[in-house]
Structures are given as C-alpha cells and as structure tokens.
Protein backbone atom coordinates (compact mmCIF):
# COMPACT_ATOMS: atom_id res chain seq x y z
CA UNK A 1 -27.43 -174.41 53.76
CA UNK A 2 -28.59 -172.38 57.02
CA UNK A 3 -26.69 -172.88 60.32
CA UNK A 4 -27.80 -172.36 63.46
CA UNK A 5 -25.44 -170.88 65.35
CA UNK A 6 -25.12 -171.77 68.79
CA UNK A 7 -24.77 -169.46 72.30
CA UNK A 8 -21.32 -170.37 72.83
CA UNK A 9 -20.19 -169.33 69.35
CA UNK A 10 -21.50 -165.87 69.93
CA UNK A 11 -19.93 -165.32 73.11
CA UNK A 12 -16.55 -166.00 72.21
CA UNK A 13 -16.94 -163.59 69.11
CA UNK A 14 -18.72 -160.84 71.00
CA UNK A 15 -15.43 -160.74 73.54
CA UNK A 16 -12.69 -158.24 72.60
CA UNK A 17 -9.75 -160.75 72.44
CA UNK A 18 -7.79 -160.29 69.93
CA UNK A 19 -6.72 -163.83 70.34
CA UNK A 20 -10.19 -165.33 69.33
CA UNK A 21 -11.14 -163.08 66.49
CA UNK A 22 -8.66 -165.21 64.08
CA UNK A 23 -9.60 -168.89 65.45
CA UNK A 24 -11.02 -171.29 62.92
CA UNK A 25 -14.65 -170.81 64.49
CA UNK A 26 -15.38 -167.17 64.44
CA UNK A 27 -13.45 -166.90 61.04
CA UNK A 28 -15.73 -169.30 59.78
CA UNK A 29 -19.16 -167.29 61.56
CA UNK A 30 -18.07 -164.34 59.96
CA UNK A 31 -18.34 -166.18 56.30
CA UNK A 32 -21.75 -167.68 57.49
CA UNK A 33 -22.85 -164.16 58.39
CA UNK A 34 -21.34 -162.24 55.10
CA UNK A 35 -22.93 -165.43 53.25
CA UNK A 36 -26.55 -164.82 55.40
CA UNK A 37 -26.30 -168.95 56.34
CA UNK A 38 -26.58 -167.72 60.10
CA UNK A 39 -30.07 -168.91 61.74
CA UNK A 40 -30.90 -167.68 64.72
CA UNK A 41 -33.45 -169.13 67.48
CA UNK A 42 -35.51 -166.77 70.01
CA UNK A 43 -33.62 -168.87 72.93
CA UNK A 44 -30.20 -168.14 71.71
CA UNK A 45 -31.26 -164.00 71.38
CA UNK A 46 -31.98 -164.24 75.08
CA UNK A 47 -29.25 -166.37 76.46
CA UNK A 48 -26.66 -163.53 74.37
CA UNK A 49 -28.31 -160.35 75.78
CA UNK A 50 -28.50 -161.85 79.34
CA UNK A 51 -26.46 -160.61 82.02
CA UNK A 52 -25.24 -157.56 80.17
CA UNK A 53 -24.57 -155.36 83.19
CA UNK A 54 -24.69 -151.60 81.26
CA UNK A 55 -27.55 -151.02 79.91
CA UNK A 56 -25.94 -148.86 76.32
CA UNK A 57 -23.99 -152.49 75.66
CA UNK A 58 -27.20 -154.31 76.18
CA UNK A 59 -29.18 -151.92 73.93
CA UNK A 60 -26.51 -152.13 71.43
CA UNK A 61 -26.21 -155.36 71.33
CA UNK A 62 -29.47 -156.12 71.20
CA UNK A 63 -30.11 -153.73 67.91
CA UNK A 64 -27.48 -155.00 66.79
CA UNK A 65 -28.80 -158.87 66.56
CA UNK A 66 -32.43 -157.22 65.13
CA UNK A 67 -29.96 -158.18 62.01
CA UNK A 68 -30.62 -161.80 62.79
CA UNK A 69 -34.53 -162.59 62.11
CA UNK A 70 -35.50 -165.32 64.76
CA UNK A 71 -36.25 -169.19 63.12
CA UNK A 72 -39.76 -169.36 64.29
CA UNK A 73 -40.62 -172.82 65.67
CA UNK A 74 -43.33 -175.17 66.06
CA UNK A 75 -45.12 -177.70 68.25
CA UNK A 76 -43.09 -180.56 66.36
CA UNK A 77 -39.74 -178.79 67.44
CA UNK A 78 -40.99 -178.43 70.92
CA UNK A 79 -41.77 -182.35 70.69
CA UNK A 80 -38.70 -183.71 68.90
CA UNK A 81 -36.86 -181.63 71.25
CA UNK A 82 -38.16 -183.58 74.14
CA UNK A 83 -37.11 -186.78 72.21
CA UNK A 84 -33.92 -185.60 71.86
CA UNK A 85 -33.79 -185.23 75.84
CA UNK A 86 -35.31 -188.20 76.60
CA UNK A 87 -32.96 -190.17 74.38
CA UNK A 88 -29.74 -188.81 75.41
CA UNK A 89 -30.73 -188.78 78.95
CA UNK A 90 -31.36 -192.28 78.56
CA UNK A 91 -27.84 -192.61 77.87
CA UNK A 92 -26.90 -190.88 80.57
CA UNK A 93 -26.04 -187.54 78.37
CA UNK A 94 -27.20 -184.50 79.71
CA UNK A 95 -27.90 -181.17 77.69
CA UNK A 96 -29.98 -177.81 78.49
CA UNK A 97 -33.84 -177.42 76.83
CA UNK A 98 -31.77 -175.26 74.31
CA UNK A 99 -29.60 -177.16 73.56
CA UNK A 100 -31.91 -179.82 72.74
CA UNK A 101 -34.03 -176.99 70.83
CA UNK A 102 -30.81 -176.31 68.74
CA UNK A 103 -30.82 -180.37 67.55
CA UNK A 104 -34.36 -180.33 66.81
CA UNK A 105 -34.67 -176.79 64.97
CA UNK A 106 -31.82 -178.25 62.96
CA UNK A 107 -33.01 -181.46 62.20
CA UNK A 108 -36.57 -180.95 61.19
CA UNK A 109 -34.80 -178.31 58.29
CA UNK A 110 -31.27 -179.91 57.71
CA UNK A 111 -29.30 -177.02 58.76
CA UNK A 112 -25.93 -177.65 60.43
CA UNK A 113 -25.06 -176.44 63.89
CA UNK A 114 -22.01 -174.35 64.80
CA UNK A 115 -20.94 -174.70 68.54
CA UNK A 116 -17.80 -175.06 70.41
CA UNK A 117 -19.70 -177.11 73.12
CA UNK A 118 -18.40 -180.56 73.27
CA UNK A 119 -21.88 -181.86 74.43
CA UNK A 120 -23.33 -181.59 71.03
CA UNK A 121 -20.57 -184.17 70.09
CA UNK A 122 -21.54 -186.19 72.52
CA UNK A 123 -25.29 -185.35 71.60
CA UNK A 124 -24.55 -186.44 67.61
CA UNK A 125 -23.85 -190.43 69.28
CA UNK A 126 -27.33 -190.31 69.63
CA UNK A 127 -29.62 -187.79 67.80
CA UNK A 128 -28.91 -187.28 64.17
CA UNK A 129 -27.40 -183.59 64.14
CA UNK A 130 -25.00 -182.15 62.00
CA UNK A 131 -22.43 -180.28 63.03
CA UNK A 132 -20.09 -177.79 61.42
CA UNK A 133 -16.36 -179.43 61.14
C-alpha cells in the first residue's frame, strides 16, 4: 500500500540531527522509500523546497525529490477536500488546504498517511483517514 507522506515528515528527515535520523518515523520513511510505498503530492514538493535560502541546497534538493513522481489529482480530490474542511471546521477543527488535500488524495485511493502533525489525529475523529501507527 502507497503512503503519502506528509510535509512535516520530510522536514524532520531532511535536518542533519543526528538525533532524528534513528526515531521511529524517519526509520520507518526510509523502509517506505527503499520499498517505493512513498506518494508524493505537487503541494507537499513545494511546501519542502520553500524557503531554502542557498540556491545549490535548493537545486539539490529539488533534483533530488525528481525521485518522487507527483500523485496527480483530480476535480473529485479538489471537492472531497473541501468536504473534509467543511466537516472538521464544523467541529471546530482547523487544518491547512493541504492538509485537507493529504486526507482526500488518501482516501479516494486507500493509501495511509505518514505525519507527525497531531491535527491529522484530530482530523481522523472526523474524516475517515488512515494513518501510519
């Protein structure tokens, strides 16, 4: 099963900590890459290449996710991510329009989500995600 792999996820295993490269997270992204599980969305691409300051870490970086072919969406993600909004905003949840494009992409093809954002928890009350344990 694919999992789409969330913004947060790649941030804490593109820092050079050698604290985070062993946690229970990036261990497991690293099997979901090796595996090629990892899905990821044309949002995600730009939220990890912005605000690189150097240009040679920007470029790299962004060759280096040209690994990663983008999960090409639809109208009916577009919608169902609105849905997803509207619902957990109706319960007084909040989440970005990426966030909410993550649920959706993952619904419509029953792929899993990997994040270390505690909103998709709250999210998962609500919508009927999956997340990675």
């Amino acid at each position: 099963m694919k999992v789409i792999v969330d913004t947060s996820v790649w941030s804490l295993a593109l820092r050079n900590n050698s604290k985070v490269e062993n946690s229970s997270h990036i261990v497991l992204f690293r099997d979901l890459i090796t595996d090629g599980r990892v899905a990821l969305l044309g949002a995600v691409r730009q939220e990890i290449l912005s605000g690189i300051r150097h240009i040679d870490q920007y470029n790299m970086l962004k060759n280096y996710l040209h690994a990663f072919p983008n999960l090409e969406l639809d109208v009916e993600d577009y919608e169902l991510a609105s849905e997803f909004y509207n619902t957990c905003h109706h319960h007084s949840i909040s989440g970005t329009n990426t966030d909410f494009l993550i649920c959706a992409a993952a619904v419509r093809r029953n792929y899993r989500i990997l994040t270390i954002d505690k909103d998709f928890e709250n999210f998962s009350q609500y919508i009927p995600i999956k997340l990675v344990q």
